[in-house]
Every structure is written in C-alpha cells, then in structure tokens.
C-alpha atoms as a PDB file:
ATOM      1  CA  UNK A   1      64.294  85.907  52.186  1.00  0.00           C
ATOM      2  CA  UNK A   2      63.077  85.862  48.279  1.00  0.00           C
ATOM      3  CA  UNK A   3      63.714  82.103  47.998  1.00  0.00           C
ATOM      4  CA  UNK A   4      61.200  81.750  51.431  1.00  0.00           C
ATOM      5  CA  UNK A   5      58.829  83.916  50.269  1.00  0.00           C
ATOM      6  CA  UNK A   6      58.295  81.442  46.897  1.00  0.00           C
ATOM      7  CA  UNK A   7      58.436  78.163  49.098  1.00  0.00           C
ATOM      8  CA  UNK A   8      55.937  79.709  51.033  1.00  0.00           C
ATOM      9  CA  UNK A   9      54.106  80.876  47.575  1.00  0.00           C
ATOM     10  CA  UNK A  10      54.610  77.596  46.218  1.00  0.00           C
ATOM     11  CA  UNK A  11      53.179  75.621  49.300  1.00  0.00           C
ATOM     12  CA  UNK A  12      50.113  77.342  50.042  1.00  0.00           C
ATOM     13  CA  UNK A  13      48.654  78.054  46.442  1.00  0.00           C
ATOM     14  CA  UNK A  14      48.861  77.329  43.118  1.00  0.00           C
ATOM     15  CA  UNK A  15      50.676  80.116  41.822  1.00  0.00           C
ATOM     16  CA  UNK A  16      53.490  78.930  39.850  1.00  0.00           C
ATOM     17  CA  UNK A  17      57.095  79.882  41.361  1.00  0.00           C
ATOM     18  CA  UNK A  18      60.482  79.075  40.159  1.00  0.00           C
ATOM     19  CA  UNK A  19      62.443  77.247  42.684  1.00  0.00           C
ATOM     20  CA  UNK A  20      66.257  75.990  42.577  1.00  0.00           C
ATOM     21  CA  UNK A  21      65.807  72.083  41.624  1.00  0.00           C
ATOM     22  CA  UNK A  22      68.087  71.255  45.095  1.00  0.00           C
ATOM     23  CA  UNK A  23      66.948  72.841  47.963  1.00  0.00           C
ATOM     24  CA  UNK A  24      68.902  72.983  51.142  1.00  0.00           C
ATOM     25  CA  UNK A  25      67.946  70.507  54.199  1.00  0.00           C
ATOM     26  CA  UNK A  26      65.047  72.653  56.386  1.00  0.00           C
ATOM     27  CA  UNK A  27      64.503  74.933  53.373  1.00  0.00           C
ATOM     28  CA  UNK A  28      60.029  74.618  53.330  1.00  0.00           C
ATOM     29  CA  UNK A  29      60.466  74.265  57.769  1.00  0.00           C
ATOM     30  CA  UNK A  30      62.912  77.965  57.391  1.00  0.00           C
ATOM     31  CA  UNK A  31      60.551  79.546  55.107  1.00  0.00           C
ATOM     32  CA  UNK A  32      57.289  79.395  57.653  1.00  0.00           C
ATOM     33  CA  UNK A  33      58.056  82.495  58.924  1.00  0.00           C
ATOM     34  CA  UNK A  34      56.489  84.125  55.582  1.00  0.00           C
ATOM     35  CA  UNK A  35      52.899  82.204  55.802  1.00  0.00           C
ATOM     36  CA  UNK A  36      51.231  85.551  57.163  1.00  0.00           C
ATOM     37  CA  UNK A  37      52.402  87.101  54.149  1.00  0.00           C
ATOM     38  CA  UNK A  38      51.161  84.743  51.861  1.00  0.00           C
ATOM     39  CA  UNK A  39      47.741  84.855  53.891  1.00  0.00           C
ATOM     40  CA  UNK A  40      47.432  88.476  53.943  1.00  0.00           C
ATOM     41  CA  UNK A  41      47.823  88.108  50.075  1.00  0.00           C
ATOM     42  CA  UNK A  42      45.121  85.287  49.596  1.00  0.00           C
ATOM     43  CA  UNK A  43      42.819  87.727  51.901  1.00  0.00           C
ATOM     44  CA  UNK A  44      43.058  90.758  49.776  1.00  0.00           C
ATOM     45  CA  UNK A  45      42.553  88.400  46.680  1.00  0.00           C
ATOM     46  CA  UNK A  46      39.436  87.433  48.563  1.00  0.00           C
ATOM     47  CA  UNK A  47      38.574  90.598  48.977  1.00  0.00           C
ATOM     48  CA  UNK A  48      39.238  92.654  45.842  1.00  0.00           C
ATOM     49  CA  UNK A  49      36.906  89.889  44.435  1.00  0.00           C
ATOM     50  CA  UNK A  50      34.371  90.211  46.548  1.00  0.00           C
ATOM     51  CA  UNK A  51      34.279  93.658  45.869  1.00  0.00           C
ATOM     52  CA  UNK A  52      34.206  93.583  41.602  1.00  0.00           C
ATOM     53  CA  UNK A  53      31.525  90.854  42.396  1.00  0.00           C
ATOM     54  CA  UNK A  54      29.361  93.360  44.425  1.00  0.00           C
ATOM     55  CA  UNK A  55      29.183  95.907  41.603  1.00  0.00           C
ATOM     56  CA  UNK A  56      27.110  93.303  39.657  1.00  0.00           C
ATOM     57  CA  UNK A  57      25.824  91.246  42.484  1.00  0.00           C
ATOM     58  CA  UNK A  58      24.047  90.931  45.752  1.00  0.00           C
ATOM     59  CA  UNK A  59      26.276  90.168  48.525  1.00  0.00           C
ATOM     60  CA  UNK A  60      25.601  86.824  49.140  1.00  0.00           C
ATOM     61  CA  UNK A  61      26.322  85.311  45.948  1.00  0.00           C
ATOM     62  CA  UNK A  62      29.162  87.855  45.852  1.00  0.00           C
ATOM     63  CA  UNK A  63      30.040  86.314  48.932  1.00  0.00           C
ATOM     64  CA  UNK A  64      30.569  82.696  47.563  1.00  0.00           C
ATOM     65  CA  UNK A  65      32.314  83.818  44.359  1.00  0.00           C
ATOM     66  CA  UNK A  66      34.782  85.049  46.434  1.00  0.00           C
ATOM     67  CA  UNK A  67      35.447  81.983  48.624  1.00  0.00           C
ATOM     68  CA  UNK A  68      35.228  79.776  45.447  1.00  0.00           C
ATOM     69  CA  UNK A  69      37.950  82.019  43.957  1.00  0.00           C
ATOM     70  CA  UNK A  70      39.935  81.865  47.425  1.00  0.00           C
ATOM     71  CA  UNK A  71      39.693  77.819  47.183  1.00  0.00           C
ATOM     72  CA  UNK A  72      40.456  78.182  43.938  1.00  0.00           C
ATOM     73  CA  UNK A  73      43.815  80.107  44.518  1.00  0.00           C
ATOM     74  CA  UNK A  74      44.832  77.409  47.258  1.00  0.00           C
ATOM     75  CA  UNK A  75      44.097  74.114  45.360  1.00  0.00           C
ATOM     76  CA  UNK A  76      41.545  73.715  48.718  1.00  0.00           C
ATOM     77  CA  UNK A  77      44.285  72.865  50.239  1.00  0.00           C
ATOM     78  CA  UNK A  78      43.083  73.720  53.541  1.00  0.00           C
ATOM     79  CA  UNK A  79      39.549  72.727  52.948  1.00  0.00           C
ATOM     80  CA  UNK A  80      40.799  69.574  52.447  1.00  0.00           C
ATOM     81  CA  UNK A  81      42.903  68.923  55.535  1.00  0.00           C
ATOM     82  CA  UNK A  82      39.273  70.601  57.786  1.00  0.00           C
ATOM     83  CA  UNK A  83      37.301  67.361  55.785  1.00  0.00           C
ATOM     84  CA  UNK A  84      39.821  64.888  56.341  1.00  0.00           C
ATOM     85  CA  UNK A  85      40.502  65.712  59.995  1.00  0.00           C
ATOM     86  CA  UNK A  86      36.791  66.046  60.720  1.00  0.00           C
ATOM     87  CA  UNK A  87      36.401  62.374  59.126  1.00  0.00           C
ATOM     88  CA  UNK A  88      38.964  61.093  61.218  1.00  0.00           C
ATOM     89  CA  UNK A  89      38.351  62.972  64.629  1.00  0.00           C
ATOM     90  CA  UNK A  90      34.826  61.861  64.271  1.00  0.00           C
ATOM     91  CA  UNK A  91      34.699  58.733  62.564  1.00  0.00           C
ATOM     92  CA  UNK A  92      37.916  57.058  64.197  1.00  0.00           C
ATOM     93  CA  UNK A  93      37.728  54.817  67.160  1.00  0.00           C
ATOM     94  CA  UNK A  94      41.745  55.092  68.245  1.00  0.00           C
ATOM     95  CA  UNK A  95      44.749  56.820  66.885  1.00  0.00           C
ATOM     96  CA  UNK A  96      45.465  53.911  63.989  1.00  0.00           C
ATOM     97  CA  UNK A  97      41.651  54.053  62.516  1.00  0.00           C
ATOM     98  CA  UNK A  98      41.221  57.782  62.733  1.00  0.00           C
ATOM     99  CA  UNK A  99      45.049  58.201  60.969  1.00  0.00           C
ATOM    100  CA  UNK A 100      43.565  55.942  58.907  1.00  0.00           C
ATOM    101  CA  UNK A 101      39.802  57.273  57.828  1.00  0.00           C
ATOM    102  CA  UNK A 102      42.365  60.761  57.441  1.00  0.00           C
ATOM    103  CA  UNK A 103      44.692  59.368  54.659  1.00  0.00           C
ATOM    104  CA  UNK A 104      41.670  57.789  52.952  1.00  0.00           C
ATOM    105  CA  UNK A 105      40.770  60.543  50.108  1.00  0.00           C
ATOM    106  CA  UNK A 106      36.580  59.506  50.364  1.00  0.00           C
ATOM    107  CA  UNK A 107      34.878  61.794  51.880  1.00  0.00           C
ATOM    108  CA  UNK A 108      32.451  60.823  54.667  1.00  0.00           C
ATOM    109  CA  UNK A 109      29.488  62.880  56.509  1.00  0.00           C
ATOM    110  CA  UNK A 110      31.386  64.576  59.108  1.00  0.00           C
ATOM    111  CA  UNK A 111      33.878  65.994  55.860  1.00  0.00           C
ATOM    112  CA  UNK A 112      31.040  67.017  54.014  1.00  0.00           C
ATOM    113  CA  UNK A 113      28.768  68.559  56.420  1.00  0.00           C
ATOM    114  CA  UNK A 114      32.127  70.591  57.988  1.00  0.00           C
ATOM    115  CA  UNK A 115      33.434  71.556  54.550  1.00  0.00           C
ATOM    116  CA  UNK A 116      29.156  72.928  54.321  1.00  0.00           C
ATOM    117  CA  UNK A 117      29.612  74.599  57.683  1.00  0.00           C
ATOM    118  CA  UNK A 118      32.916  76.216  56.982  1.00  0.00           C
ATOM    119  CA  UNK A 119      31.762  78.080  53.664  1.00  0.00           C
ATOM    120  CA  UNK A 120      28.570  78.989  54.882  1.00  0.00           C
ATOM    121  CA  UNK A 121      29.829  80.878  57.733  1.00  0.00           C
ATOM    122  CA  UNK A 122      32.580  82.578  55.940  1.00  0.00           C
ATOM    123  CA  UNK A 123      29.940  83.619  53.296  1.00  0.00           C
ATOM    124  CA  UNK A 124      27.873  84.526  56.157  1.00  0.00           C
ATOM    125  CA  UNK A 125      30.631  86.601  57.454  1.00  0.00           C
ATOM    126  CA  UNK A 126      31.372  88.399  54.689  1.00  0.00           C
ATOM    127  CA  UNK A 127      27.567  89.516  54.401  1.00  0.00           C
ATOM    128  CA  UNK A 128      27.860  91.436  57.744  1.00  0.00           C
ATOM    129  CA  UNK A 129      31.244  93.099  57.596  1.00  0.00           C
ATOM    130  CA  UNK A 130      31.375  97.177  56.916  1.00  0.00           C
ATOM    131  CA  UNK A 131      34.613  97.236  55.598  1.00  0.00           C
ATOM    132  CA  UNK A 132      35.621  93.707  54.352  1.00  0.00           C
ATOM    133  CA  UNK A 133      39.836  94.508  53.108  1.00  0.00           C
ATOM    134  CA  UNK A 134      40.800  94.864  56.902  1.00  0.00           C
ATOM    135  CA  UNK A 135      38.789  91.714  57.999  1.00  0.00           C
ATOM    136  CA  UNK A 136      39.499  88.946  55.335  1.00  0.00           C
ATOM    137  CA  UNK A 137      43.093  90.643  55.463  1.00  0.00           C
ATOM    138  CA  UNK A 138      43.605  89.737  59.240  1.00  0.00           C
ATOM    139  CA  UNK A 139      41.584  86.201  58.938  1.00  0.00           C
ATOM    140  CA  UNK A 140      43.447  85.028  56.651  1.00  0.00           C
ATOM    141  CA  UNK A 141      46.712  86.108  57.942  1.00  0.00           C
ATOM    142  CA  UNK A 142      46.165  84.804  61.234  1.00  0.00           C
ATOM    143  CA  UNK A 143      45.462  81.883  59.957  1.00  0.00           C
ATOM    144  CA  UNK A 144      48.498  80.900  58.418  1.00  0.00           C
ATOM    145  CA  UNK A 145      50.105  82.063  61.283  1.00  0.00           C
ATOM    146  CA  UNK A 146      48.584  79.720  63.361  1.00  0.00           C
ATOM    147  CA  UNK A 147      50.289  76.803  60.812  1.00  0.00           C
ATOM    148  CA  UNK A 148      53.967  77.086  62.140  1.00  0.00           C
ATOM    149  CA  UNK A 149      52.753  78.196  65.831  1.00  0.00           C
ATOM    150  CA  UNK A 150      50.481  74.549  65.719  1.00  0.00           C
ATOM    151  CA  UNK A 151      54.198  72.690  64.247  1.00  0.00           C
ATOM    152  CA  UNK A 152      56.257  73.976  67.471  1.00  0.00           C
ATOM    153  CA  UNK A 153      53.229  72.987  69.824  1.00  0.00           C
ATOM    154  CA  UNK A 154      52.751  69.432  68.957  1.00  0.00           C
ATOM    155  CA  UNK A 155      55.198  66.553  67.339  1.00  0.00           C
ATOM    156  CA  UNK A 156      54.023  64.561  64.120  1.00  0.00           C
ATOM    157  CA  UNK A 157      51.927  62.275  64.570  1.00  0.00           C
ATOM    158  CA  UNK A 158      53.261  59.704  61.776  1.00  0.00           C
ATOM    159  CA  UNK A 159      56.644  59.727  61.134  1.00  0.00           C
ATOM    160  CA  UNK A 160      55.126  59.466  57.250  1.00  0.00           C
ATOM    161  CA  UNK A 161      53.137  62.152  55.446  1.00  0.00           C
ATOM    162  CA  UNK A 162      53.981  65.437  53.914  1.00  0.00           C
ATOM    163  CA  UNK A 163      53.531  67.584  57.517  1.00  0.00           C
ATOM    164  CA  UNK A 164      56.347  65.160  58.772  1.00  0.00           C
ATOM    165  CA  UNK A 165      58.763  65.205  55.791  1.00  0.00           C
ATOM    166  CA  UNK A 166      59.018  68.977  56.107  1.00  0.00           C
ATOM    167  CA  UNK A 167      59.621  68.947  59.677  1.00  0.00           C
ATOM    168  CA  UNK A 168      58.922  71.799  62.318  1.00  0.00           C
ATOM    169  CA  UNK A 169      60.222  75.223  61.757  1.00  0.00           C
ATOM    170  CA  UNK A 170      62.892  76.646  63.983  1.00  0.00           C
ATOM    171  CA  UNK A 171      61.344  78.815  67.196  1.00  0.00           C
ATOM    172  CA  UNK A 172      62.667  81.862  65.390  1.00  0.00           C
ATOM    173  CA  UNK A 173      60.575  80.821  62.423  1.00  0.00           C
ATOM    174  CA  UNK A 174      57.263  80.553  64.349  1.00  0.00           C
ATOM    175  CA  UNK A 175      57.852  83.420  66.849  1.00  0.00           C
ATOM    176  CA  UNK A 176      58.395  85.736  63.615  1.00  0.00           C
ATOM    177  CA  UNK A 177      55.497  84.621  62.217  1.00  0.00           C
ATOM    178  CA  UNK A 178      53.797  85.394  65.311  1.00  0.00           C
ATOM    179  CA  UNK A 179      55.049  88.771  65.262  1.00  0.00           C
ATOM    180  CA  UNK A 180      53.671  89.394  61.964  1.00  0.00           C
ATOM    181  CA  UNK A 181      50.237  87.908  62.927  1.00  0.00           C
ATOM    182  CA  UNK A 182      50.004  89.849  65.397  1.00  0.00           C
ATOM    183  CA  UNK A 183      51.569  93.293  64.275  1.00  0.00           C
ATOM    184  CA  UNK A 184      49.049  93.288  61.597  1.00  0.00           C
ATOM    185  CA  UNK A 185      46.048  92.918  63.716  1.00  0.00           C
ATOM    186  CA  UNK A 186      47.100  95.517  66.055  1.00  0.00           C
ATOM    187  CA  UNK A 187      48.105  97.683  63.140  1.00  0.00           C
ATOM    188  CA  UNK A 188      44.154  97.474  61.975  1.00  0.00           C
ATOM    189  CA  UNK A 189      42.361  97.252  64.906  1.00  0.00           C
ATOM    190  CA  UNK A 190      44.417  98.953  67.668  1.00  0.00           C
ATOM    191  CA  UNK A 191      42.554  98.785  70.694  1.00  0.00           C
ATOM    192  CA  UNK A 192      39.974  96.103  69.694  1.00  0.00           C
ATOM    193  CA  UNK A 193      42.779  93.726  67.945  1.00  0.00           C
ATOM    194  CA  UNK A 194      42.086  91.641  71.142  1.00  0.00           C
ATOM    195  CA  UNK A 195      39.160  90.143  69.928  1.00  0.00           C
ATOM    196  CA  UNK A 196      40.436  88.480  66.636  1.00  0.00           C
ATOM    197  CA  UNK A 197      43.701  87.740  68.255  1.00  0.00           C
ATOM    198  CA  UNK A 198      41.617  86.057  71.448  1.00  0.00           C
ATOM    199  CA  UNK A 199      39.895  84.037  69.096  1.00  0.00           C
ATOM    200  CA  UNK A 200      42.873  82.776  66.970  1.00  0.00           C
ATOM    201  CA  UNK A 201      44.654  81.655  70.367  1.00  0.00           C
ATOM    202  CA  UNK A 202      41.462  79.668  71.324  1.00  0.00           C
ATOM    203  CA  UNK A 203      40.533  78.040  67.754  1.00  0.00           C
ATOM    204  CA  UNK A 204      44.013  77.065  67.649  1.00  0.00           C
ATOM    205  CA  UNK A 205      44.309  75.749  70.951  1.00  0.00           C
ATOM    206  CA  UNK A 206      41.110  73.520  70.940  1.00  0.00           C
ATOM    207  CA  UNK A 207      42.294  72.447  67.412  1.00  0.00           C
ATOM    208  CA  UNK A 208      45.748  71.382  69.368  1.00  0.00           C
ATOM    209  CA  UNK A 209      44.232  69.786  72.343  1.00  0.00           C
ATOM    210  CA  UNK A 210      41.417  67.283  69.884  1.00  0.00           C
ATOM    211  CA  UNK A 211      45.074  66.608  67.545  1.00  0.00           C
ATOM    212  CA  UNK A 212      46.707  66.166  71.052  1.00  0.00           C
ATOM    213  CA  UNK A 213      44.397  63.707  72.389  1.00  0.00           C
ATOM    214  CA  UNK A 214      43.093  62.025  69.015  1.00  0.00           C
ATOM    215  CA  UNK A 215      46.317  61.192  66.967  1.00  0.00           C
ATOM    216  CA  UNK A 216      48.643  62.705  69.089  1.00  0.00           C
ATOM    217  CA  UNK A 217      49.986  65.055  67.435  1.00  0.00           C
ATOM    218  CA  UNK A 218      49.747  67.219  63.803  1.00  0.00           C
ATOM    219  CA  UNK A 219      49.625  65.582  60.566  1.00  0.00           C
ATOM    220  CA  UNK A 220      49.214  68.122  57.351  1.00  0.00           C
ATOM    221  CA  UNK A 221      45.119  67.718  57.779  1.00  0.00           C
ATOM    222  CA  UNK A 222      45.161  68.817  60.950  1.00  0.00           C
ATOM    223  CA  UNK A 223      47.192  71.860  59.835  1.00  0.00           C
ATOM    224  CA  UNK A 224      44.510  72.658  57.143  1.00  0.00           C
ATOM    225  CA  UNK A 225      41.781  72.222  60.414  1.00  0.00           C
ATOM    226  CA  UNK A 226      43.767  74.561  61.884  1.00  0.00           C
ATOM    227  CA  UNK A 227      43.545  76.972  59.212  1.00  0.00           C
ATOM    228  CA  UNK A 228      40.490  77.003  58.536  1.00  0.00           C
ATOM    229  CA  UNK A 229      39.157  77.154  62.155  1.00  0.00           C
ATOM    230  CA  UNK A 230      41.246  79.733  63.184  1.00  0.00           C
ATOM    231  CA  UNK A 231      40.350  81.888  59.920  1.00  0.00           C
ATOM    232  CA  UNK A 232      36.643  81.243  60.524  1.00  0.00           C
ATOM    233  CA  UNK A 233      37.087  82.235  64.597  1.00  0.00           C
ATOM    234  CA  UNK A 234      38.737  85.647  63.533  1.00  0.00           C
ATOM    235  CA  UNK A 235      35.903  86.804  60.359  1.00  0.00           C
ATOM    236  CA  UNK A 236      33.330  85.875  63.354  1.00  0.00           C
ATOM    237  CA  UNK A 237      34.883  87.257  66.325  1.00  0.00           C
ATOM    238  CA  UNK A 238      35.589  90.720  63.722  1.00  0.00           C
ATOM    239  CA  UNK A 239      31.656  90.941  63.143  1.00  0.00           C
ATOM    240  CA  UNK A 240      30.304  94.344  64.195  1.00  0.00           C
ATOM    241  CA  UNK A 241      28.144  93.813  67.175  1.00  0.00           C
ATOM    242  CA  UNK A 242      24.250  93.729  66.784  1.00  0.00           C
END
C-alpha cells in the first residue's frame, strides 16, 4: 500500500518520492487505485492556497494563484494532455494525423484557446463557491478517479507512449478507486452528491466516446483531457444555484 501510494505521488506531481530502483511488472497499473488520494491532496493544496491568498487578495486573482500553484504541483501534467488532445481531436483528419498533431509538443489554436478555457472557468469557479475545501476537494478527486475508470473502458490507442507502457490497471484497481471517488462525494454532499458525481460520469463518458471514435482508444493526453474535463464538470456542476 505505501509503495502505491508514492508511485501514485510520483506520477501525478512533482513531489519527490523514493522508489525501489526495480519495480515489479504492473507496479504504476496496481498502484491506480490511490489516484483519488493523491487528488484529494492536490485539491486541498489548491485550496489552503486559495485561502492564504484571500487574506491579501481579491478573489479573482486569489483564484489564479491558486490554479498556478495547482499546475505548478503537477508539472501541468494534465494541462498538457487537455492541449495536446484538443490539437489532435480538432486539428487531425484520421487516427494517424491526429496521433500525430498529439505527440507533436507545438502548441496549436485549439491547445491554446482550451488550455484559456480550462483556467478561466476553474478561476471562475472558485469565485462563486461558499465553502471552497469541500468543492476543489471532490473535483479534484474525482478527477483522478476518472484516470483508471477511462484505462478499463478503452484499449491504447498506440501500442507506444507512456499510457501504453504502464498498461491498464486490474478491475479491482479501478473499481476501488471508484469507491473512493465516490465515498468521498457522498461523504460531503450526502443527498446532493448526485450532481458532481452525474457530471463526472458524463465528462468522462463524452471524453471516452471523442477518444473512442477519434484515435480509438486512450493515449496519456487523452487521460490528462479526461482530467481536466471531468474536474472542471464537477467545480461547475458544485456551483450554488443562482
């Protein structure tokens, strides 16, 4: 359990973890289980920050500091994958040229204008929210949950790439993580956890069904899509109603 908790560390941030130099075969697939924990962590990092900001700040600036710290935290790894994958789903005429604009690391208008997009409606989000911990906890948690969920759904789409060299986590792996994902959101929102939980199952699916049909499959961009659309889906579908 400690060793997947620090591939899990390891993998979806840049906090430094010591790892044995020989891992066993499976070891990164077997440790998906813990990516709500690691999100739940990144959220209350987001959170506790946006919180110190606010003592000296208005919320909107507060707001990006936060998101900047978040993207800081995760080497933008996910924001990343959302730019590549919106290059490629847009940009590509066929499977080969849209795997292809997604390895290239230029980014084009349909990267830059989602990457835009994505951080102005989290920033947005975080404007409107009463009691932020709770929110950014469960958005974040969710989705990294949705990572090992979106690996069981759909095969690789290249046999090459670092999504593929890992390889899919057991169904014990993803169904924990699952169970995590969820348990937390009911655990905070009891009778209303429907809502974010509605909209993680839809962001993720729509993400799987453009992968599905584009490429055929998940490649690690489409992962970091996934992320990020599901985590945006949850903050919005969380907003108190006007």
């Amino acid at each position: 359990m400690i060793l997947d908790l620090r591939l899990a560390v390891g993998f979806l941030t840049r906090i430094p973890v010591k790892t044995p130099a020989l891992l066993p075969k499976g070891a990164m697939a077997h440790s998906m289980w813990a990516f709500p924990l690691v999100g739940a962590f990144i959220g209350s990092v987001s959170c506790g920050l946006f919180l110190l900001a606010r003592r000296a700040l208005p919320a909107e600036p507060s707001a990006l500091l936060a998101i900047a710290a978040t993207i800081a935290l995760t080497g933008a790894l996910h924001e990343d994958g959302l730019a590549d994958c919106a290059d490629g789903f847009g940009g590509g005429r066929d499977k080969e040229s849209a795997l292809a604009i997604m390895r290239d690391s230029r980014i084009g208008v349909y990267g830059a204008l989602a990457l835009i997009l994505s951080v102005s409606i989290r920033a947005s989000a975080f404007v409107g929210f009463h009691h932020p911990l709770p929110a950014l906890f469960i958005a974040h948690c969710l989705g990294r949950t949705a990572l090992p969920v979106m690996m069981r759904l759909l095969p690789p789409a290249s046999p090459t790439g670092v999504a593929a060299s890992v390889g899919a986590p057991a169904w014990w792996s993803a169904t924990l993580a699952l169970a995590i994902g969820a348990g937390a959101t009911i655990a905070f929102y009891a009778a209303n956890a429907y809502r974010p939980l509605l909209a993680a199952l839809l962001a993720g699916l729509l993400l799987a069904f453009l992968a599905k049909r584009q490429i055929g499959g998940y490649t690690g961009d489409v992962l970091g899509a996934t992320e990020q659309l599901v985590e945006i889906s949850v903050l919005l579908s969380i907003l108190p109603l006007p």
